[in-house]
C-alpha atoms as a PDB file:
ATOM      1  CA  UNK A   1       0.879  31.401 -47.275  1.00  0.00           C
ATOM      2  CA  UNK A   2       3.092  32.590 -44.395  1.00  0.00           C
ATOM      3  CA  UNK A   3       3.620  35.959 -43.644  1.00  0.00           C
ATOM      4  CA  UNK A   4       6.815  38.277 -45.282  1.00  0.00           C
ATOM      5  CA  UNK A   5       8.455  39.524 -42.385  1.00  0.00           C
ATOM      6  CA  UNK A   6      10.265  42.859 -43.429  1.00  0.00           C
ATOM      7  CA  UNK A   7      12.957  44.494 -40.965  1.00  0.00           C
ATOM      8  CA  UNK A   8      13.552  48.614 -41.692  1.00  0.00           C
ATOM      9  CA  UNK A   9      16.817  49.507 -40.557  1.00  0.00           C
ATOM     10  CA  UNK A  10      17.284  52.993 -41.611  1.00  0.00           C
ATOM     11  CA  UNK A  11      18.917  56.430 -40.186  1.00  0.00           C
ATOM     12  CA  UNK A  12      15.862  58.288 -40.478  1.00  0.00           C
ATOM     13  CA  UNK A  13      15.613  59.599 -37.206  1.00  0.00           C
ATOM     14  CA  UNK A  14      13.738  57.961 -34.387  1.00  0.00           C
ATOM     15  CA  UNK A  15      11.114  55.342 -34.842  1.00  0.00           C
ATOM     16  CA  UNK A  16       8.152  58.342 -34.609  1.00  0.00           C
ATOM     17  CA  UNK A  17       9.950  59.936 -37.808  1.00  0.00           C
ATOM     18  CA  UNK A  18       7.509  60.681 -41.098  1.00  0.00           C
ATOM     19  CA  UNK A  19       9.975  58.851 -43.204  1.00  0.00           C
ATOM     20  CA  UNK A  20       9.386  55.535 -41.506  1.00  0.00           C
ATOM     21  CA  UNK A  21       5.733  55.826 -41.905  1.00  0.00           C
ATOM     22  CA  UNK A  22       6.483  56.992 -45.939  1.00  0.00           C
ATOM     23  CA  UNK A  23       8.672  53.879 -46.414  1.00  0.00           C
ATOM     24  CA  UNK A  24       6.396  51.356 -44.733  1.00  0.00           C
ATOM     25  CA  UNK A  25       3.729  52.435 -46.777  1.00  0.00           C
ATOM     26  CA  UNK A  26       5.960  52.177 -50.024  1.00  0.00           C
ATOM     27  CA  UNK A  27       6.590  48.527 -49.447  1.00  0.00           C
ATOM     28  CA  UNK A  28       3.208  47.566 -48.536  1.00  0.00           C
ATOM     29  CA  UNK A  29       2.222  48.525 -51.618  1.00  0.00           C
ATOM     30  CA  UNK A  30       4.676  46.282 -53.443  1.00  0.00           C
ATOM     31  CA  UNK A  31       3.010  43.483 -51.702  1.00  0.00           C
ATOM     32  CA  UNK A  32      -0.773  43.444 -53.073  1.00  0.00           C
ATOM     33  CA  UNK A  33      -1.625  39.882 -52.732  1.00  0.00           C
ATOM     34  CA  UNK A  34       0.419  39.026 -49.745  1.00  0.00           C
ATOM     35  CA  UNK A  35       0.937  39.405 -46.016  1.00  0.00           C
ATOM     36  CA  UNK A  36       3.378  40.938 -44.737  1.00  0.00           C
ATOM     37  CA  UNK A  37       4.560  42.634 -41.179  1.00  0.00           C
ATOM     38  CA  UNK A  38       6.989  45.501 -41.229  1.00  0.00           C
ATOM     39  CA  UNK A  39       9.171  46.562 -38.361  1.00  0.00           C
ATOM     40  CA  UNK A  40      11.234  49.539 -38.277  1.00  0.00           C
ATOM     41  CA  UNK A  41      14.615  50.081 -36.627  1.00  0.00           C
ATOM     42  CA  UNK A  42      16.064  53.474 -36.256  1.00  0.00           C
ATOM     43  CA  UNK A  43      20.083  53.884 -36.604  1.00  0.00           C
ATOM     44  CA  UNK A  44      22.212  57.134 -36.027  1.00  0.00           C
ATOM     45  CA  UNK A  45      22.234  59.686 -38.848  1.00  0.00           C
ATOM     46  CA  UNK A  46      24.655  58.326 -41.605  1.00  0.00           C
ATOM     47  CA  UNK A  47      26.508  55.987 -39.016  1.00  0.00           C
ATOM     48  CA  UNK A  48      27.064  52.698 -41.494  1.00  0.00           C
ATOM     49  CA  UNK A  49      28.799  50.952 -39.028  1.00  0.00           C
ATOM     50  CA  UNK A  50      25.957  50.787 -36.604  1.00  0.00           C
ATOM     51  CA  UNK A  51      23.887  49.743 -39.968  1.00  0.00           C
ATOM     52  CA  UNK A  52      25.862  47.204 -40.799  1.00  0.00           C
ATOM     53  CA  UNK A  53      26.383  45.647 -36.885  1.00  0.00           C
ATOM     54  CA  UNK A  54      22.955  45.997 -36.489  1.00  0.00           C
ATOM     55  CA  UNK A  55      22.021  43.837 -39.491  1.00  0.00           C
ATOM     56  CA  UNK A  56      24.230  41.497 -39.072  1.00  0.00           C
ATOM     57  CA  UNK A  57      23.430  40.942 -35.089  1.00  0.00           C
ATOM     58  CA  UNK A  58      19.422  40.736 -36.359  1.00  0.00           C
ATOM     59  CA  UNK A  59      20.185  38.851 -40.016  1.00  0.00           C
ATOM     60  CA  UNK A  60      22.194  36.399 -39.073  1.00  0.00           C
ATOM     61  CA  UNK A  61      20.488  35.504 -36.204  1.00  0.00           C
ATOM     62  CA  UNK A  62      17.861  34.989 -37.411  1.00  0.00           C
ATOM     63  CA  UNK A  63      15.660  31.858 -37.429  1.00  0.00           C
ATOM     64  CA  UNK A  64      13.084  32.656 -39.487  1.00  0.00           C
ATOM     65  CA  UNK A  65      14.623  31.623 -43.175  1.00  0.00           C
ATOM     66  CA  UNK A  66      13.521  32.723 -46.456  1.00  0.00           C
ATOM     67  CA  UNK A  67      10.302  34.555 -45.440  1.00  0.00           C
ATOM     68  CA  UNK A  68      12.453  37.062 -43.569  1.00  0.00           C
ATOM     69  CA  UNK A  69      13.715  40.317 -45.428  1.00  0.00           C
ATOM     70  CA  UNK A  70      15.654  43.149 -44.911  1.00  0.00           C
ATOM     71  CA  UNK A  71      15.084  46.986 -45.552  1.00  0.00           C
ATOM     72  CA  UNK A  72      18.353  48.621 -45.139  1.00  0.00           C
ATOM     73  CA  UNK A  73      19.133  52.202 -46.231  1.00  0.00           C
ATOM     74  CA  UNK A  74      22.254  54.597 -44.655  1.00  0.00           C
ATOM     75  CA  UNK A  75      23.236  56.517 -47.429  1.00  0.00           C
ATOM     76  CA  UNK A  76      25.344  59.510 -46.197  1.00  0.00           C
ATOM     77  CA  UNK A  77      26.832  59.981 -49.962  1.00  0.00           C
ATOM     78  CA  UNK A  78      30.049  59.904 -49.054  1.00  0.00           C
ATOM     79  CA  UNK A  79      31.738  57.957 -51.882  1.00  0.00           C
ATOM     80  CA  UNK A  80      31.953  61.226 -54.132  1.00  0.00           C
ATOM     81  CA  UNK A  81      32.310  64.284 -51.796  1.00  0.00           C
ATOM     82  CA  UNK A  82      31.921  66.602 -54.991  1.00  0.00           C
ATOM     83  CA  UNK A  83      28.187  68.140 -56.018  1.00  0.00           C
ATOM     84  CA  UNK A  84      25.963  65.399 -57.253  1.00  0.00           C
ATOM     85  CA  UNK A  85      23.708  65.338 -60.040  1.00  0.00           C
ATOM     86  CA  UNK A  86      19.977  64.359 -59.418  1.00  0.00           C
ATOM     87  CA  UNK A  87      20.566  63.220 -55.721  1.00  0.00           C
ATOM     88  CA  UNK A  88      22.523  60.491 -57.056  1.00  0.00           C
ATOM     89  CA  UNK A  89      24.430  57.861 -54.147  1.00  0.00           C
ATOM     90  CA  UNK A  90      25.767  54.794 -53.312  1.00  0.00           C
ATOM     91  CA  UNK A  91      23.789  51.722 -55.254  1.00  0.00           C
ATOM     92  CA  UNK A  92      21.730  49.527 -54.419  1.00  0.00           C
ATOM     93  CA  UNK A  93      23.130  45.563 -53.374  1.00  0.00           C
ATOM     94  CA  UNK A  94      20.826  42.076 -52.630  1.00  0.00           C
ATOM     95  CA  UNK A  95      22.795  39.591 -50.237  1.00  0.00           C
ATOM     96  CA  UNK A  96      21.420  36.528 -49.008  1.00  0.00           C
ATOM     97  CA  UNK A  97      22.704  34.489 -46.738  1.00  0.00           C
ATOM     98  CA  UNK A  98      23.591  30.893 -45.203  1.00  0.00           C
ATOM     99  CA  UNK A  99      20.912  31.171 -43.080  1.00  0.00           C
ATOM    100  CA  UNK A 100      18.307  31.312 -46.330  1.00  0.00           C
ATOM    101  CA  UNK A 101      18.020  35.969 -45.151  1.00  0.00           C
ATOM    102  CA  UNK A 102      17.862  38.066 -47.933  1.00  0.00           C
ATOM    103  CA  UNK A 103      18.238  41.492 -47.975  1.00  0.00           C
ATOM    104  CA  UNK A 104      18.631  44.691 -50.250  1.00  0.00           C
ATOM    105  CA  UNK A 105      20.878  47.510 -48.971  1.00  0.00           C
ATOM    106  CA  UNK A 106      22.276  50.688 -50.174  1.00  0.00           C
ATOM    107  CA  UNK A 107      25.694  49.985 -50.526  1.00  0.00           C
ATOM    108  CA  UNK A 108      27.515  52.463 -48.163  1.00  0.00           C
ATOM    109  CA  UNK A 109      30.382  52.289 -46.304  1.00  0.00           C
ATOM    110  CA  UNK A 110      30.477  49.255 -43.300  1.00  0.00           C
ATOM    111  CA  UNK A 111      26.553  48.606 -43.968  1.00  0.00           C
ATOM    112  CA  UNK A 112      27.508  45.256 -45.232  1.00  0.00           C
ATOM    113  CA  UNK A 113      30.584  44.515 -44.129  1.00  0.00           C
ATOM    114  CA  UNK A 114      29.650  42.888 -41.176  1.00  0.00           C
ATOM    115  CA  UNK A 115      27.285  40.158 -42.903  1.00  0.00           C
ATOM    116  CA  UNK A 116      29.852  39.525 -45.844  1.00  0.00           C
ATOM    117  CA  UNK A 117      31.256  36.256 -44.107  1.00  0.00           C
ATOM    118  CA  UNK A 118      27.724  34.919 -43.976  1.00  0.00           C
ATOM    119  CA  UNK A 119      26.731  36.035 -47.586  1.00  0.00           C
ATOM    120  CA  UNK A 120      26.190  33.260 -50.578  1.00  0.00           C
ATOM    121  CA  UNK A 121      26.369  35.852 -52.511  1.00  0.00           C
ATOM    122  CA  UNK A 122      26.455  40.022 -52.977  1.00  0.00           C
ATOM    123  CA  UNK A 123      25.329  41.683 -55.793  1.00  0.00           C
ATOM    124  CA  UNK A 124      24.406  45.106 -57.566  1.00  0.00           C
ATOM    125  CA  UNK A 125      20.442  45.525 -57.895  1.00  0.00           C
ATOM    126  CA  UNK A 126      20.401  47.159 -61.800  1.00  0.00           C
ATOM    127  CA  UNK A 127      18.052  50.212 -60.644  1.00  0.00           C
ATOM    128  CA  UNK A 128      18.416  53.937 -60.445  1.00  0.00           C
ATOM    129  CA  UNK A 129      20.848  55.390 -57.712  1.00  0.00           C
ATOM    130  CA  UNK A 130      19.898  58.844 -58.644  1.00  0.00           C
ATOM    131  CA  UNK A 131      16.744  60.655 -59.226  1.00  0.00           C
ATOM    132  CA  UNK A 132      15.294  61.335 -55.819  1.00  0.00           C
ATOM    133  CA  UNK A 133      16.596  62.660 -52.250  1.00  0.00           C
ATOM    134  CA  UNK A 134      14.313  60.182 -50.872  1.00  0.00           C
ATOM    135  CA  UNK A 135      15.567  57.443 -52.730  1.00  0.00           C
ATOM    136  CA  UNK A 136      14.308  54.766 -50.237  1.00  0.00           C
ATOM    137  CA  UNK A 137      10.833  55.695 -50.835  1.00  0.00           C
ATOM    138  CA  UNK A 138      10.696  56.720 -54.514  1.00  0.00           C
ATOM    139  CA  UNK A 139      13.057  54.217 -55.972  1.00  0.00           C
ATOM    140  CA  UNK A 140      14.643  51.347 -54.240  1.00  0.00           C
ATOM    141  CA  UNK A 141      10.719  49.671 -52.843  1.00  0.00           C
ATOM    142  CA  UNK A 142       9.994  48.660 -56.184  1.00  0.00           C
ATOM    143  CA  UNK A 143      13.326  46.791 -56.572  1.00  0.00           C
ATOM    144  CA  UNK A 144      12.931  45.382 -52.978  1.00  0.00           C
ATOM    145  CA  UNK A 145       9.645  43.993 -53.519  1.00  0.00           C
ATOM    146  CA  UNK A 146      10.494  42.484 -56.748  1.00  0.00           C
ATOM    147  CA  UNK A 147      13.391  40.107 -55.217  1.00  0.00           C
ATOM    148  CA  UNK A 148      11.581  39.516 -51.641  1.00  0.00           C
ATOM    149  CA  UNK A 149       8.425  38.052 -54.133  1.00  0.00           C
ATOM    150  CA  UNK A 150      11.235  35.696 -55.870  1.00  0.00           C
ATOM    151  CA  UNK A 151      11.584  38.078 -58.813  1.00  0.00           C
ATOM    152  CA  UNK A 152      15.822  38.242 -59.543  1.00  0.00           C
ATOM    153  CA  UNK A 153      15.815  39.985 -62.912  1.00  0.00           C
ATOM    154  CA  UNK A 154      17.129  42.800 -61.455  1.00  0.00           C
ATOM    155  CA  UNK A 155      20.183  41.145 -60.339  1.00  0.00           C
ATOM    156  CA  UNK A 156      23.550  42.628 -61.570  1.00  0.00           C
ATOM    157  CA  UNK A 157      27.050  41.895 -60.591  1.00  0.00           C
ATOM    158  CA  UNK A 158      28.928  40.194 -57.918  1.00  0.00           C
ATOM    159  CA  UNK A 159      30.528  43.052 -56.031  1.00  0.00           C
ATOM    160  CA  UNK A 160      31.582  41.234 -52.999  1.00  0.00           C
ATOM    161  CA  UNK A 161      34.753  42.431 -53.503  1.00  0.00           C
ATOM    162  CA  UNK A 162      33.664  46.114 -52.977  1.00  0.00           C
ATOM    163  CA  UNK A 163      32.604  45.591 -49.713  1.00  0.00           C
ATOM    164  CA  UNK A 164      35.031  46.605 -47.119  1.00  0.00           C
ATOM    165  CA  UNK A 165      35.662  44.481 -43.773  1.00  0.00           C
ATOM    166  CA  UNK A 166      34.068  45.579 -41.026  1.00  0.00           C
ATOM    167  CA  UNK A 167      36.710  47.714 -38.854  1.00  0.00           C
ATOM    168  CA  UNK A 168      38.324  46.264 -35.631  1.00  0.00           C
ATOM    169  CA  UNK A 169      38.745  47.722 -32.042  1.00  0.00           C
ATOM    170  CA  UNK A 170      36.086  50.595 -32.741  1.00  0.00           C
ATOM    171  CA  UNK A 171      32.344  51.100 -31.339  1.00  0.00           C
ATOM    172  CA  UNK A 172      29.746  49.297 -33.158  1.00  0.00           C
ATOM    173  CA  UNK A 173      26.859  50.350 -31.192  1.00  0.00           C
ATOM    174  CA  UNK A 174      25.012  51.902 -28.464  1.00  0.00           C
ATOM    175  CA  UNK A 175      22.758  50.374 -26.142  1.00  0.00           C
ATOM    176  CA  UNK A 176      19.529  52.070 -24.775  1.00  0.00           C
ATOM    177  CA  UNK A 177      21.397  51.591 -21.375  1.00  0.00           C
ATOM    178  CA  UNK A 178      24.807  52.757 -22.862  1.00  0.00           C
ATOM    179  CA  UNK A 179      26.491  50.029 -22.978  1.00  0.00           C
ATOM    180  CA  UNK A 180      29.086  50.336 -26.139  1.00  0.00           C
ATOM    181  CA  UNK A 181      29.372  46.896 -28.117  1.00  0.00           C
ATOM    182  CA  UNK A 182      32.762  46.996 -29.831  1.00  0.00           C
ATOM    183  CA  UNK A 183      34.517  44.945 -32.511  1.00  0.00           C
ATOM    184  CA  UNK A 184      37.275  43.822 -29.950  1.00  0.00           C
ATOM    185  CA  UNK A 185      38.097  40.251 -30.043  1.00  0.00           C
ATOM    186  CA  UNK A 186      37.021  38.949 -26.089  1.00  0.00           C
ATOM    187  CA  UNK A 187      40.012  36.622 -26.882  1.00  0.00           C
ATOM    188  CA  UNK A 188      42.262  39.305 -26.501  1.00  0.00           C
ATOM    189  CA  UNK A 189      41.110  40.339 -23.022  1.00  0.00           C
ATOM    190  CA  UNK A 190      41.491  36.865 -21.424  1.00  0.00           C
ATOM    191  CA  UNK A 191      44.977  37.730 -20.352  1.00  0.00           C
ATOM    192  CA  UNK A 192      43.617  41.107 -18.694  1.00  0.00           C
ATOM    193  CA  UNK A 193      40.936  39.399 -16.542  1.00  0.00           C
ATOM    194  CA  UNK A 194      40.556  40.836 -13.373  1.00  0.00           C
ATOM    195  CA  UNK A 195      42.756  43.577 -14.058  1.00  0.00           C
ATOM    196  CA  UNK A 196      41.564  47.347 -14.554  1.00  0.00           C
ATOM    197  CA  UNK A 197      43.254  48.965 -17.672  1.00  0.00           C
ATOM    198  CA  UNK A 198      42.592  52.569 -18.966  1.00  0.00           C
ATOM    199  CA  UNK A 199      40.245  52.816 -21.862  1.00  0.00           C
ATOM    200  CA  UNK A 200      40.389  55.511 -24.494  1.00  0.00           C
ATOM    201  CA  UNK A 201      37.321  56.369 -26.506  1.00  0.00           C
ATOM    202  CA  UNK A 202      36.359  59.626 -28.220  1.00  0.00           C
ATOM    203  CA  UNK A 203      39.499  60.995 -26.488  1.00  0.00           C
ATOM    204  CA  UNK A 204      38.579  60.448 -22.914  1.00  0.00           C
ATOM    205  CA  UNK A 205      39.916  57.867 -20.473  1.00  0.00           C
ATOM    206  CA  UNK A 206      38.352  55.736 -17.898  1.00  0.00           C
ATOM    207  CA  UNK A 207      39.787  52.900 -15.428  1.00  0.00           C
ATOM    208  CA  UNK A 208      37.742  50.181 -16.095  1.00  0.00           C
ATOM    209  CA  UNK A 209      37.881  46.536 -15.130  1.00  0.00           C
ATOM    210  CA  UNK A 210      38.502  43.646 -17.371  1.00  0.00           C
ATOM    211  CA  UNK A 211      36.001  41.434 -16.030  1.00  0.00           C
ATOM    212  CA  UNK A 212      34.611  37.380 -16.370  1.00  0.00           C
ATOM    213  CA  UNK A 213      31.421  39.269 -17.315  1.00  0.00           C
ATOM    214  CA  UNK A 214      29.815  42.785 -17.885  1.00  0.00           C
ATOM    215  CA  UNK A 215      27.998  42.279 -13.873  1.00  0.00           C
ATOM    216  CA  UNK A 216      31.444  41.043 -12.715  1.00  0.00           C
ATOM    217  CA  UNK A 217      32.036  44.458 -11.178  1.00  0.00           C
ATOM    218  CA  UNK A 218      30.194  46.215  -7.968  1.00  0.00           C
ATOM    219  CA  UNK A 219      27.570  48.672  -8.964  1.00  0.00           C
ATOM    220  CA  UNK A 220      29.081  51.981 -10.681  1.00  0.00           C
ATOM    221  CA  UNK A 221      32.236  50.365 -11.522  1.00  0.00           C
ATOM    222  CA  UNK A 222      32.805  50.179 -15.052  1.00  0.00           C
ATOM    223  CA  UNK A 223      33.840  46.893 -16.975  1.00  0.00           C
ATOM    224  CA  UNK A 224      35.310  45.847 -20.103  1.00  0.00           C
ATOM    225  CA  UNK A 225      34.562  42.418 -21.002  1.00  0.00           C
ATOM    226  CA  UNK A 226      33.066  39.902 -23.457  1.00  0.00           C
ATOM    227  CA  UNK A 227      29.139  40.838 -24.162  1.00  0.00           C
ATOM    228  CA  UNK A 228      26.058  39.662 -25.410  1.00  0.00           C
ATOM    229  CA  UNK A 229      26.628  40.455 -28.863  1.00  0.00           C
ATOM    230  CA  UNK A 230      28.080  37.596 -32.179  1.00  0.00           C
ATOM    231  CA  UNK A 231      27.129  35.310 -34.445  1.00  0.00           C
ATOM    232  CA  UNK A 232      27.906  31.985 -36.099  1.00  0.00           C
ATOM    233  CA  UNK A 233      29.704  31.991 -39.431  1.00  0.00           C
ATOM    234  CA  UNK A 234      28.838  29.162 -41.907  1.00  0.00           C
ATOM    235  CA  UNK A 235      32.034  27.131 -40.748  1.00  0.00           C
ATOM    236  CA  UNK A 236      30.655  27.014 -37.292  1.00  0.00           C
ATOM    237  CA  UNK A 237      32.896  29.392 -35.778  1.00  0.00           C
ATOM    238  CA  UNK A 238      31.709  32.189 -33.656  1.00  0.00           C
ATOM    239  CA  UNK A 239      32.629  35.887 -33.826  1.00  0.00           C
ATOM    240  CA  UNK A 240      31.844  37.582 -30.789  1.00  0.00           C
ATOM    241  CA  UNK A 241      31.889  41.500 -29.751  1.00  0.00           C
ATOM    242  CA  UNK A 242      33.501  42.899 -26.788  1.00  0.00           C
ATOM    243  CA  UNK A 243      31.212  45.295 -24.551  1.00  0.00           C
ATOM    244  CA  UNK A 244      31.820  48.318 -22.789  1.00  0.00           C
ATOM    245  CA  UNK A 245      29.616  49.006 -19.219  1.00  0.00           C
ATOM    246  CA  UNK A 246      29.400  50.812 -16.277  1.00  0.00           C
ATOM    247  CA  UNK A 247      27.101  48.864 -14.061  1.00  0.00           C
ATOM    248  CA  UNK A 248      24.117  50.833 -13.292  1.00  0.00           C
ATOM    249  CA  UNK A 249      24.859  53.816 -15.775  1.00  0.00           C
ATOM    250  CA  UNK A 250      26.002  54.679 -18.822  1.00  0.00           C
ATOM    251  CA  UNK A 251      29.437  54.233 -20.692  1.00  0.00           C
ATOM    252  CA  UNK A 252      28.653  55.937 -23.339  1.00  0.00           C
ATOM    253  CA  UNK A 253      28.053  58.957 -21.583  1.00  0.00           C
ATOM    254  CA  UNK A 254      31.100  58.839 -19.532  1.00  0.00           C
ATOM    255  CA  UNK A 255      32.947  58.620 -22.994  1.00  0.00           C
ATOM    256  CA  UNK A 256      31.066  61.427 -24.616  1.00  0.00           C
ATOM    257  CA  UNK A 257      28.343  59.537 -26.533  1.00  0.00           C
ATOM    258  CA  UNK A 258      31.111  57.680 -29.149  1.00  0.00           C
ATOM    259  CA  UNK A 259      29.921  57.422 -32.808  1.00  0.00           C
ATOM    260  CA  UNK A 260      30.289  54.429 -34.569  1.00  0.00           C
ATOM    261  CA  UNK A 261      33.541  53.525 -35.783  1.00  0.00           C
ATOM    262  CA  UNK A 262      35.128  55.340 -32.476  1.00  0.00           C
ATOM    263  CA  UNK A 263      38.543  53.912 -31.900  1.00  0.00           C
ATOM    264  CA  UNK A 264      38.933  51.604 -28.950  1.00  0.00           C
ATOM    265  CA  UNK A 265      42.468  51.524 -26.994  1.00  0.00           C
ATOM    266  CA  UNK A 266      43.214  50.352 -23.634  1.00  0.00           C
ATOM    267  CA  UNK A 267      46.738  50.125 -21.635  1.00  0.00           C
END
C-alpha cells in the first residue's frame, strides 16, 4: 500500500512548537494499520489568508492524487466576537479537489477561499466545534482520519456557498526572503512595465519598479512584478499572483512586516 502523505498547515507557532508535535502524534494514531508521513507547515497566528494561499499554492499543485491529505487548522474565532461556551469555533469542512486532494479544514475566514475554484465539492464534517481549546488535537483527528481512510459518514452539507472569495490586491504571504506574494492580477501591470510607481502597503510607500521579472531590477532596487506563485483551475486557465521584492533584501521589512490581507495600492 502506498504511503498517506499528510500536510499540517496550522498557526501554531513555528515548526519547533509543542502543538505540532501534539497534533502529529494525534493523527498517527488514527492511522494504525497504515503508513503515513506527516509534514508540518507553520502559518502566522490567526492569519487565514496566508492559510488559505498557502493551501491552495501546495493543494492544488499537487501531483500526488488521492494519497495526499491536508491538515488545516486557523481558527482565530472570529465569527462570534461575544464569550463562547466550551471553546466553541468555526466548524469543521472536507473539500476535495479536481486534482483527486482532499482535505479537512476549520472553516475560518479566507482558509478556503482560495481552493474553492478547484473544489468538487465543500462540505460540513458533522463533529463537535466546541469542547476543547485545542480542538485540533482533541477533536477534529478523529474526523480527519476517518475521511483520509475513505470513511465519509461524517459528511454533512454543501456549504460552498459560505465560503468567501479570496480578497484581491492584498498580501497573501511572506517569503523567508521577504518577498510579499499578493493577489494582484500580473495582467494589470503589463501596461506599467518598466515604469516605477509608488506602492502603498501597511501605510508606507516605496518607489518600486514594475518590472518583466522580480531580477529585472539592479541589486537593492525594489520591483513589482509577476512572481512565482498560481495555479491551474479545472478549465485550464491559470491564476497567477503578483510579487513584491527588493532584490537582495527584504520588502516586507521595508513595508513594516504586512499581515495578510494588507491592502495593496500603487500610483
Amino acid at each position: 500500500m502506498n504511503d498517506i502523505l499528510v500536510y499540517v498547515i496550522a498557526d501554531y507557532g513555528d515548526l519547533h512548537d509543542l502543538a505540532f508535535a501534539e497534533v502529529k502524534q494525534k493523527i498517527y494514531f488514527e492511522f494504525p494499520e497504515q503508513n503515513v508521513r506527516i509534514s508540518t507547515f507553520a502559518v502566522p497566528a490567526f492569519d487565514t489568508v496566508a492559510t488559505g494561499f498557502a493551501l491552495a499554492q501546495t493543494a492544488v499543485n499537487s501531483k500526488l492524487g488521492h494519497r495526499h491529505k491536508f491538515f488545516v487548522n486557523t481558527a482565530p474565532r472570529k465569527d462570534d466576537l461575544s464569550p463562547r461556551v466550551k471553546n466553541a469555533g468555526e466548524g469543521f469542512a472536507y473539500a476535495k479537489l479536481y486534482n483527486g486532494i482532499e482535505i479537512c479544514a476549520v472553516n475560518s475566514g479566507f482558509s478556503l477561499s482560495f481552493i474553492k475554484d478547484c473544489a468538487e465539492e465543500i462540505r460540513a464534517v458533522n463533529c463537535s466545534a466546541a469542547g476543547s481549546q485545542f480542538r485540533s488535537r482533541d477533536i477534529f483527528p478523529p474526523s480527519f482520519g476517518k475521511i483520509a481512510r475513505g470513511d465519509y459518514s461524517e459528511l454533512g452539507d454543501d456549504i460552498r456557498k459560505s465560503v468567501p472569495d479570496y480578497p484581491q490586491n492584498v498580501v497573501c504571504y511572506t517569503d523567508g526572503y521577504g518577498n510579499m506574494k499578493c493577489s494582484v492580477d500580473p495582467q494589470d501591470l503589463l501596461s506599467l512595465k518598466g515604469r516605477d510607481v509608488t506602492l502603498d502597503i501597511n501605510g508606507r510607500q516605496q518607489i518600486v519598479r514594475c518590472a518583466e521579472g522580480i531580477f529585472g531590477v539592479a541589486d537593492g532596487q525594489f520591483c513589482f512584478s509577476e512572481g512565482s506563485s498560481g495555479w491551474r483551475l479545472p478549465d485550464g486557465s491559470r491564476v497567477q499572483f503578483a510579487e513584491v521584492v527588493q532584490r537582495g533584501g527584504s520588502a516586507a521589512h521595508t513595508f513594516g512586516m504586512p499581515k495578510g490581507g494588507s491592502r495593496v495600492s500603487w500610483r
